[in-house]
Protein backbone atom coordinates (compact mmCIF):
# COMPACT_ATOMS: atom_id res chain seq x y z
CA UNK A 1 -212.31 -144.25 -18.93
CA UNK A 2 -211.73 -148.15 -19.73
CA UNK A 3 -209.47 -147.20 -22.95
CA UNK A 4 -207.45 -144.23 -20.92
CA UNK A 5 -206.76 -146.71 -18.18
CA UNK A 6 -205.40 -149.44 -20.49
CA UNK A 7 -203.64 -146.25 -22.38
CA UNK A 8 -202.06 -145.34 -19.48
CA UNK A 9 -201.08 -148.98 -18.42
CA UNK A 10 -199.44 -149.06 -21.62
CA UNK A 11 -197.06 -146.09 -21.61
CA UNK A 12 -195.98 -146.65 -18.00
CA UNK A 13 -193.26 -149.23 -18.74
CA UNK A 14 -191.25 -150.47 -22.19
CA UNK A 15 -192.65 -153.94 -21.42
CA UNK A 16 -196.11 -152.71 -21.38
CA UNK A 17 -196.03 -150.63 -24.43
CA UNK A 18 -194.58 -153.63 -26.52
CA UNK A 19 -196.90 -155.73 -25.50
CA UNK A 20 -199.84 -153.08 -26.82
CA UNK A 21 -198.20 -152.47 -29.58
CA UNK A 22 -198.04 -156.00 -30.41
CA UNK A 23 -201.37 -156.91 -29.60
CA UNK A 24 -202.37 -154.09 -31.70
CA UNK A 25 -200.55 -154.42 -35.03
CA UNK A 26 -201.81 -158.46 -34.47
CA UNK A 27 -205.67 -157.51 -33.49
CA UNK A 28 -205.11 -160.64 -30.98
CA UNK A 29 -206.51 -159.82 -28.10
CA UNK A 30 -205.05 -163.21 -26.44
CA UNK A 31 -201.66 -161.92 -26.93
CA UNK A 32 -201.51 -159.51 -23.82
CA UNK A 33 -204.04 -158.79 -20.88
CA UNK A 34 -205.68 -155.45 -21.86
CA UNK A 35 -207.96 -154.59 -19.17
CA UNK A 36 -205.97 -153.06 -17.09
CA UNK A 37 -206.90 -150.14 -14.19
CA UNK A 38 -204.18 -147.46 -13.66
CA UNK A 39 -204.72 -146.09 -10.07
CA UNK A 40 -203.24 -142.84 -10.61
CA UNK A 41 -205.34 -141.86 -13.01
CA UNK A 42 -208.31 -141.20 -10.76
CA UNK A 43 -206.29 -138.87 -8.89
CA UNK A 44 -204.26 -137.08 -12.41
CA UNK A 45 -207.77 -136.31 -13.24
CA UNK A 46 -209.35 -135.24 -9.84
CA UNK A 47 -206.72 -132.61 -9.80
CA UNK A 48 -206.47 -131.78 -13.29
CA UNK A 49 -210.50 -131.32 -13.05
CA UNK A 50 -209.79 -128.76 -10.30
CA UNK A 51 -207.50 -126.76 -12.07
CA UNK A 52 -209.64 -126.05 -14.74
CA UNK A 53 -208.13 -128.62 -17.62
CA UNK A 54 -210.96 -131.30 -18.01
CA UNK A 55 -214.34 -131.21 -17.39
CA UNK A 56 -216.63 -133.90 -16.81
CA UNK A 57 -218.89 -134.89 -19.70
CA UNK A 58 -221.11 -137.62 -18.48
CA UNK A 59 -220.75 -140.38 -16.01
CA UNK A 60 -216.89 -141.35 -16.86
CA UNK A 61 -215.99 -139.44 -19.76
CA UNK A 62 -214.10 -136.26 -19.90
CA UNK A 63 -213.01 -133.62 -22.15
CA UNK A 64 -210.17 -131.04 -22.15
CA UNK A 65 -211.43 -127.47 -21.68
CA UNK A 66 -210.11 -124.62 -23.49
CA UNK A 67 -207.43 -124.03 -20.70
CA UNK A 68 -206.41 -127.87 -20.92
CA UNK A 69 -206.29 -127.32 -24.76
CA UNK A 70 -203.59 -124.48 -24.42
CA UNK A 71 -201.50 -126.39 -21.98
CA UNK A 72 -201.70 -129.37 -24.43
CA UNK A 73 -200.32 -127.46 -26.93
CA UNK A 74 -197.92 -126.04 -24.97
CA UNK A 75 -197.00 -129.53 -23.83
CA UNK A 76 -196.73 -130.77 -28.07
CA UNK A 77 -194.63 -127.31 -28.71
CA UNK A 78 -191.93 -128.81 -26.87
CA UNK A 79 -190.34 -132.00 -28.91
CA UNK A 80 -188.16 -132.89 -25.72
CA UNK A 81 -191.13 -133.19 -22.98
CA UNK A 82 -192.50 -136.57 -23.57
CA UNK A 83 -190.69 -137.95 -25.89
CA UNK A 84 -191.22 -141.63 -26.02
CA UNK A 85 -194.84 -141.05 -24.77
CA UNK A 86 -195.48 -139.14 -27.71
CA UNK A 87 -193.81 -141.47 -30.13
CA UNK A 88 -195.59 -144.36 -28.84
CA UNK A 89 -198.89 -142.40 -29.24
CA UNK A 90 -198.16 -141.69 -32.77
CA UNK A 91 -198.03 -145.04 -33.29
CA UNK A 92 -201.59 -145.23 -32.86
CA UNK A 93 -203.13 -142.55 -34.70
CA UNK A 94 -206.26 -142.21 -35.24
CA UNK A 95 -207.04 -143.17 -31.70
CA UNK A 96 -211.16 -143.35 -31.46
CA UNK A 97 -213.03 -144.35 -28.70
CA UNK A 98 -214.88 -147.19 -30.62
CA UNK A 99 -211.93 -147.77 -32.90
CA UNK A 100 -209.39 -148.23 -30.09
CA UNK A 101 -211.05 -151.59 -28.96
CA UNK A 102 -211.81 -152.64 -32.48
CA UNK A 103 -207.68 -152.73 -33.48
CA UNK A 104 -206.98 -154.65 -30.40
CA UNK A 105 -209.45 -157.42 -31.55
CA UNK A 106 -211.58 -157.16 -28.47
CA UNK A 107 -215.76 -156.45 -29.73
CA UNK A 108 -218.07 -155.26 -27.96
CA UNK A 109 -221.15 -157.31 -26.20
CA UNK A 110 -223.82 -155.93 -24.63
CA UNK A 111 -222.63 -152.28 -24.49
CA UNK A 112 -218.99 -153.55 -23.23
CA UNK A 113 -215.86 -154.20 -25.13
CA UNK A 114 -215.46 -158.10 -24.38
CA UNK A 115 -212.72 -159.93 -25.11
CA UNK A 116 -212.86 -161.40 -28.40
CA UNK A 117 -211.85 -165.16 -27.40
C-alpha cells in the first residue's frame, strides 16, 4: 500500500513525477522525499473494492479481480486515456513490490523499507 501511495504521489503532478524519476534513475533516496500518503487512494479503492475490481488479499494488499483485469485492458486498449500516466509508468518497468524500493535506494530494516541515509 506504501509503494501505491508514493506511486500515486508521483503521477499526480509533473513536479512530482520528475522528482521520482530522478531519484530513481540516481538510486538516491536523499534526492526527493518518498514516503508520501495519497488520501484519495483509500477512497479509489473502497469504491473500486465495491464494484467488484480489487479484492483484498491480506491486511493492505490488493489484487485486481478478473472484472478489474478486463477493465484494465480496456483502459490500455485505448492509447489516448492516460497518456502521460502510462508513459511515466513505462518508465519503470518491471515494477516489483520488493524491487520498487530497492531502485529508489531506500532498504529495508526490520520488515520496513527505511530510508537508506
Amino acid at each position: 500500500m506504501e509503494q501505491l501511495n508514493c506511486l500515486l504521489w508521483a503521477i499526480s503532478e509533473r513536479a512530482s513525477s520528475e522528482l521520482f524519476l530522478s531519484t530513481w534513475r540516481s538510486r538516491d533516496p536523499q534526492k526527493a522525499p518518498l514516503r508520501k500518503f495519497f488520501p484519495p487512494l483509500e477512497d479509489a479503492l473502497k469504491i473500486a473494492h465495491a464494484d467488484g475490481l480489487v479484492e483484498q488479499k491480506g491486511k493492505v494488499r490488493y489484487g485486481l479481480t478478473s472484472l478489474g483485469k478486463r477493465y484494465l485492458s480496456l483502459l490500455n486498449s485505448d492509447e489516448e486515456l492516460l497518456e502521460e500516466e502510462k508513459r511515466f509508468l513505462a518508465q519503470l518497468r518491471p515494477i516489483t513490490t520488493s524491487g520498487m524500493w530497492d531502485n529508489l535506494g531506500i532498504v529495508k530494516a526490520a520488515g520496513r523499507g527505511e530510508s537508506g541515509a
